[in-house]
Protein backbone atom coordinates (compact mmCIF):
# COMPACT_ATOMS: atom_id res chain seq x y z
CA UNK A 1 94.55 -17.96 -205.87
CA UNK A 2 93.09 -21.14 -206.31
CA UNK A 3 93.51 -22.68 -209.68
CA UNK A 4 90.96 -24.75 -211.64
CA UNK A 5 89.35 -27.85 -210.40
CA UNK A 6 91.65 -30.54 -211.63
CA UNK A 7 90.08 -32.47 -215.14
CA UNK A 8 88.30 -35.47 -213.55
CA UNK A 9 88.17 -38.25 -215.60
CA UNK A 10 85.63 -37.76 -218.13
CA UNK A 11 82.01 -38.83 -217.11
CA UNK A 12 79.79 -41.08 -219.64
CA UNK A 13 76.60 -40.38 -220.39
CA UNK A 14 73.76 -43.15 -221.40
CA UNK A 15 75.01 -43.50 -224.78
CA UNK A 16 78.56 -43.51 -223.53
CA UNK A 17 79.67 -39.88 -224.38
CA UNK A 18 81.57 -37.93 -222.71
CA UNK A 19 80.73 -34.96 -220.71
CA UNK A 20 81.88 -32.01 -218.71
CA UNK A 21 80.22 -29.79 -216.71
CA UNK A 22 79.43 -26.41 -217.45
CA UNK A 23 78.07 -23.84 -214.98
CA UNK A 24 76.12 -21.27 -218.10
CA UNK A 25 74.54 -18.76 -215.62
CA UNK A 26 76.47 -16.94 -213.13
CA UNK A 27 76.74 -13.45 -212.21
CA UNK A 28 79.96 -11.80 -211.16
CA UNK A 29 81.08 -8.32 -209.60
CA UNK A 30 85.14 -8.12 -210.05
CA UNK A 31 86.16 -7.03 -206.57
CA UNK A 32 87.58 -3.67 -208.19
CA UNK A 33 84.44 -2.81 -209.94
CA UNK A 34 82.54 -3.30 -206.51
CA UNK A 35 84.88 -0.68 -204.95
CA UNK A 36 84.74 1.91 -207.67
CA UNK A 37 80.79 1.39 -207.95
CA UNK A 38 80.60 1.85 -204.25
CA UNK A 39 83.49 4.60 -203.44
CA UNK A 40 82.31 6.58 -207.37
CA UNK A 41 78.55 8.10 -207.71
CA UNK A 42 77.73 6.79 -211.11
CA UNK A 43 74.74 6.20 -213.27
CA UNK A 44 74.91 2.10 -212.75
CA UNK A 45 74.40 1.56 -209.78
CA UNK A 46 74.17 2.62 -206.26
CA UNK A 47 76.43 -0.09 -203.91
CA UNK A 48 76.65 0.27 -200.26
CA UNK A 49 79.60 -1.04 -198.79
CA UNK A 50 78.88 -3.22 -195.34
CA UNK A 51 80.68 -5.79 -193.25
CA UNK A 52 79.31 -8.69 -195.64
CA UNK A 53 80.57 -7.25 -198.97
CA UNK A 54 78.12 -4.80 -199.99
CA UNK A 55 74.22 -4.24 -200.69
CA UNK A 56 73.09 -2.98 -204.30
CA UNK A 57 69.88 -0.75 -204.50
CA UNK A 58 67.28 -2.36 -205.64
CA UNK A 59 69.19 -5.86 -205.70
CA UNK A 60 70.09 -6.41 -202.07
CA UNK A 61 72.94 -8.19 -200.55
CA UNK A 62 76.07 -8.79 -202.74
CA UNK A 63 76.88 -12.51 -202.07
CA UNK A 64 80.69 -13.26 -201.18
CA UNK A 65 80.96 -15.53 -204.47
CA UNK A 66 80.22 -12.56 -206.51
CA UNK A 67 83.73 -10.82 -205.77
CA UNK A 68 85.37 -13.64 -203.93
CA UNK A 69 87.26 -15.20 -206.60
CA UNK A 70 89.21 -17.61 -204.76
CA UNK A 71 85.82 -18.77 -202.86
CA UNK A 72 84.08 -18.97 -206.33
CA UNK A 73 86.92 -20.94 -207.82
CA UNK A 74 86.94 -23.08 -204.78
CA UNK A 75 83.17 -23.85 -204.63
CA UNK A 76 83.37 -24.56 -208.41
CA UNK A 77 85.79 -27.22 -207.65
CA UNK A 78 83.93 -29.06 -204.61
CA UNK A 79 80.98 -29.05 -207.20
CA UNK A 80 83.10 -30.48 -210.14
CA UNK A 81 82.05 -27.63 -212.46
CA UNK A 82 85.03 -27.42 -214.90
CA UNK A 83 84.12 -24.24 -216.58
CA UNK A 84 81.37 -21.14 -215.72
CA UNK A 85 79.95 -18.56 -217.74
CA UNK A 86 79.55 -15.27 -216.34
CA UNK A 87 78.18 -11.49 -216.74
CA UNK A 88 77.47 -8.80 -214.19
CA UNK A 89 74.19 -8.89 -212.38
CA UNK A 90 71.34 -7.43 -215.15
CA UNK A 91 70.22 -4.66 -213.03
CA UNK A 92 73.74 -3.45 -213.61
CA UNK A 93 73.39 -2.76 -217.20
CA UNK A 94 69.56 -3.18 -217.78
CA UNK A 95 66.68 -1.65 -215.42
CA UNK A 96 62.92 -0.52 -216.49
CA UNK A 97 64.22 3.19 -217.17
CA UNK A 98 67.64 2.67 -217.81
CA UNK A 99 70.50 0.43 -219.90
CA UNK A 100 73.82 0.45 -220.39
CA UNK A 101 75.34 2.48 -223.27
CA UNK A 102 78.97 2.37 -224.47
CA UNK A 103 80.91 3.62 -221.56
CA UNK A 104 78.87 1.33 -218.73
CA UNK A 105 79.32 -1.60 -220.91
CA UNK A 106 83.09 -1.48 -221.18
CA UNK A 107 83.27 -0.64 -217.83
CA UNK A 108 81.69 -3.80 -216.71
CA UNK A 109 82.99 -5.83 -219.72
CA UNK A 110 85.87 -4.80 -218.20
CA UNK A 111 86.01 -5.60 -214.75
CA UNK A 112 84.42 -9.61 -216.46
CA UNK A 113 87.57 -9.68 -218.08
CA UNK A 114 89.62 -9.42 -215.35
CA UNK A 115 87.98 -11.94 -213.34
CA UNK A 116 88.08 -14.25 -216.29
CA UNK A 117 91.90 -13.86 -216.96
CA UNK A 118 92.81 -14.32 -213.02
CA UNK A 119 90.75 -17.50 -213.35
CA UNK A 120 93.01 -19.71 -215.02
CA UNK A 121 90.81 -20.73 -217.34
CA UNK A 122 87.80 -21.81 -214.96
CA UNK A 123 85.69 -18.90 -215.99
CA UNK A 124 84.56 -17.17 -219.61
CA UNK A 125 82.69 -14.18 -220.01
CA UNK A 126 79.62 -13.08 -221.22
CA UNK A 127 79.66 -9.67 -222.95
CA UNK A 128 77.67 -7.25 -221.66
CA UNK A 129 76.39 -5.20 -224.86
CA UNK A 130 75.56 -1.50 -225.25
CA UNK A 131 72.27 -1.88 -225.07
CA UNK A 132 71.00 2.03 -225.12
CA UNK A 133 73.13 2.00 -228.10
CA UNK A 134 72.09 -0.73 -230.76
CA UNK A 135 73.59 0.46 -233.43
CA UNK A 136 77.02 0.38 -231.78
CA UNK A 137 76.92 -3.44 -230.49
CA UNK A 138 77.95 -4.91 -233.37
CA UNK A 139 81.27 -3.23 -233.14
CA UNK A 140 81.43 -3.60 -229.10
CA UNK A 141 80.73 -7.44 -229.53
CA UNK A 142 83.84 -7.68 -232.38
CA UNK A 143 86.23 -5.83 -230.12
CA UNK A 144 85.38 -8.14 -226.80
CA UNK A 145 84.96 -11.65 -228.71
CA UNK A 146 88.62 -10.82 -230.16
CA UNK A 147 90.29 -10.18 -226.76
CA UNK A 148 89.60 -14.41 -225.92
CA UNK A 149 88.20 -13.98 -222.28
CA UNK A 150 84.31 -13.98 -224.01
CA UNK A 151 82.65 -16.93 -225.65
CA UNK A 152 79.07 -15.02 -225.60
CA UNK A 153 76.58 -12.22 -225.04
CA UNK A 154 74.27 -11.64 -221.98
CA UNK A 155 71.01 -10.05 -222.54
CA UNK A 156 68.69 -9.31 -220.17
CA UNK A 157 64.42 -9.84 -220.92
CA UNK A 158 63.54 -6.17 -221.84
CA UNK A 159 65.53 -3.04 -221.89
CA UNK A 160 64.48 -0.21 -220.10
CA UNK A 161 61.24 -1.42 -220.24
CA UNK A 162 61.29 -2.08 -224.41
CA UNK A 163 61.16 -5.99 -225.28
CA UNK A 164 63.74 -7.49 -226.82
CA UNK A 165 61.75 -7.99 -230.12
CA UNK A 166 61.55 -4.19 -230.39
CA UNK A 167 63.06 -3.23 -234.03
CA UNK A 168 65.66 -0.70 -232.43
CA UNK A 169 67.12 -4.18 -231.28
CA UNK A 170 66.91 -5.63 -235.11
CA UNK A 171 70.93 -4.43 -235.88
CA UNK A 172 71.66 -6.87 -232.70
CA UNK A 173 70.04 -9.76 -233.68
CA UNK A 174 71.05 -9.47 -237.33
CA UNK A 175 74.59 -9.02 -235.64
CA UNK A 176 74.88 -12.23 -233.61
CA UNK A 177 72.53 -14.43 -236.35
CA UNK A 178 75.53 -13.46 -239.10
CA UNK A 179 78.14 -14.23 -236.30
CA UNK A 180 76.89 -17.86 -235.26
């Protein structure tokens, strides 16, 4: 396993503050997670296993830094990014016709989490909410912002195919403007 990039000394901006680098966008597939998906018929996702990782209907080729921990943690390093953010890929929990309800979610949560704890502290997770349940994310976001591997929520641009400013979505936005 390759640990953290070590804390360079701390960069100045124009005004002479410091900063870090933070990577906010990243998608992730724990290696486990790409196994079950692709040895399990589910209602996620369909993943074909291949030579060069795998291939995800509708997505295409799984990259090698999506389940390649050590190779993400390395390439984070050689880019002096001290910390990255990540979720699942969205068309794992959020498609046109389809989004994740309570049991996809914490599967994928999950899987984030583990990634996140073998990290050593270079990665934090996004949580991946319920979305075809809204009134249960409230409760789903409490139980994964407790555990400590999640500083935030993902959310995709629609949900199977509703906009985010729909009013079943109200109870999540209420949720997360009362939580900060």
């Amino acid at each position: 396993m390759t640990a953290c990039p070590p804390r360079r000394l701390p960069l100045r901006d124009h005004r002479n503050r410091c900063t870090v680098t933070i990577d906010v966008h990243a998608h992730i597939l724990e290696r486990s997670l790409l196994a079950e998906l692709s040895e399990t018929p589910n209602s996620i996702l369909a993943v074909h296993r291949d030579g060069a990782g795998g291939r995800i209907d509708g997505y295409g080729p799984v990259d090698r830094l999506r389940y390649d921990l050590d190779g993400r943690l390395q390439s984070l390093a050689a880019r002096g990014v001290e910390r990255q953010l990540v979720a699942p890929p969205p068309p794992l929990w959020s498609r046109p016709n389809w989004a994740a309800g309570p049991d996809a979610a914490r599967l994928l949560n999950a899987a984030t989490r583990r990634a996140v704890k073998a990290s050593g502290g270079c990665l934090a997770g996004l949580i991946v909410p319920a979305l075809a349940a809204p009134t249960m994310v409230a409760e789903e976001i409490e139980r994964e912002l407790d555990g400590g591997c999640f500083v935030g929520v993902a959310l995709p641009t629609s949900v199977a195919g509703q906009p985010l400013d729909d009013p079943a979505f109200e109870p999540l936005f209420a949720h997360l403007s009362r939580r900060g």
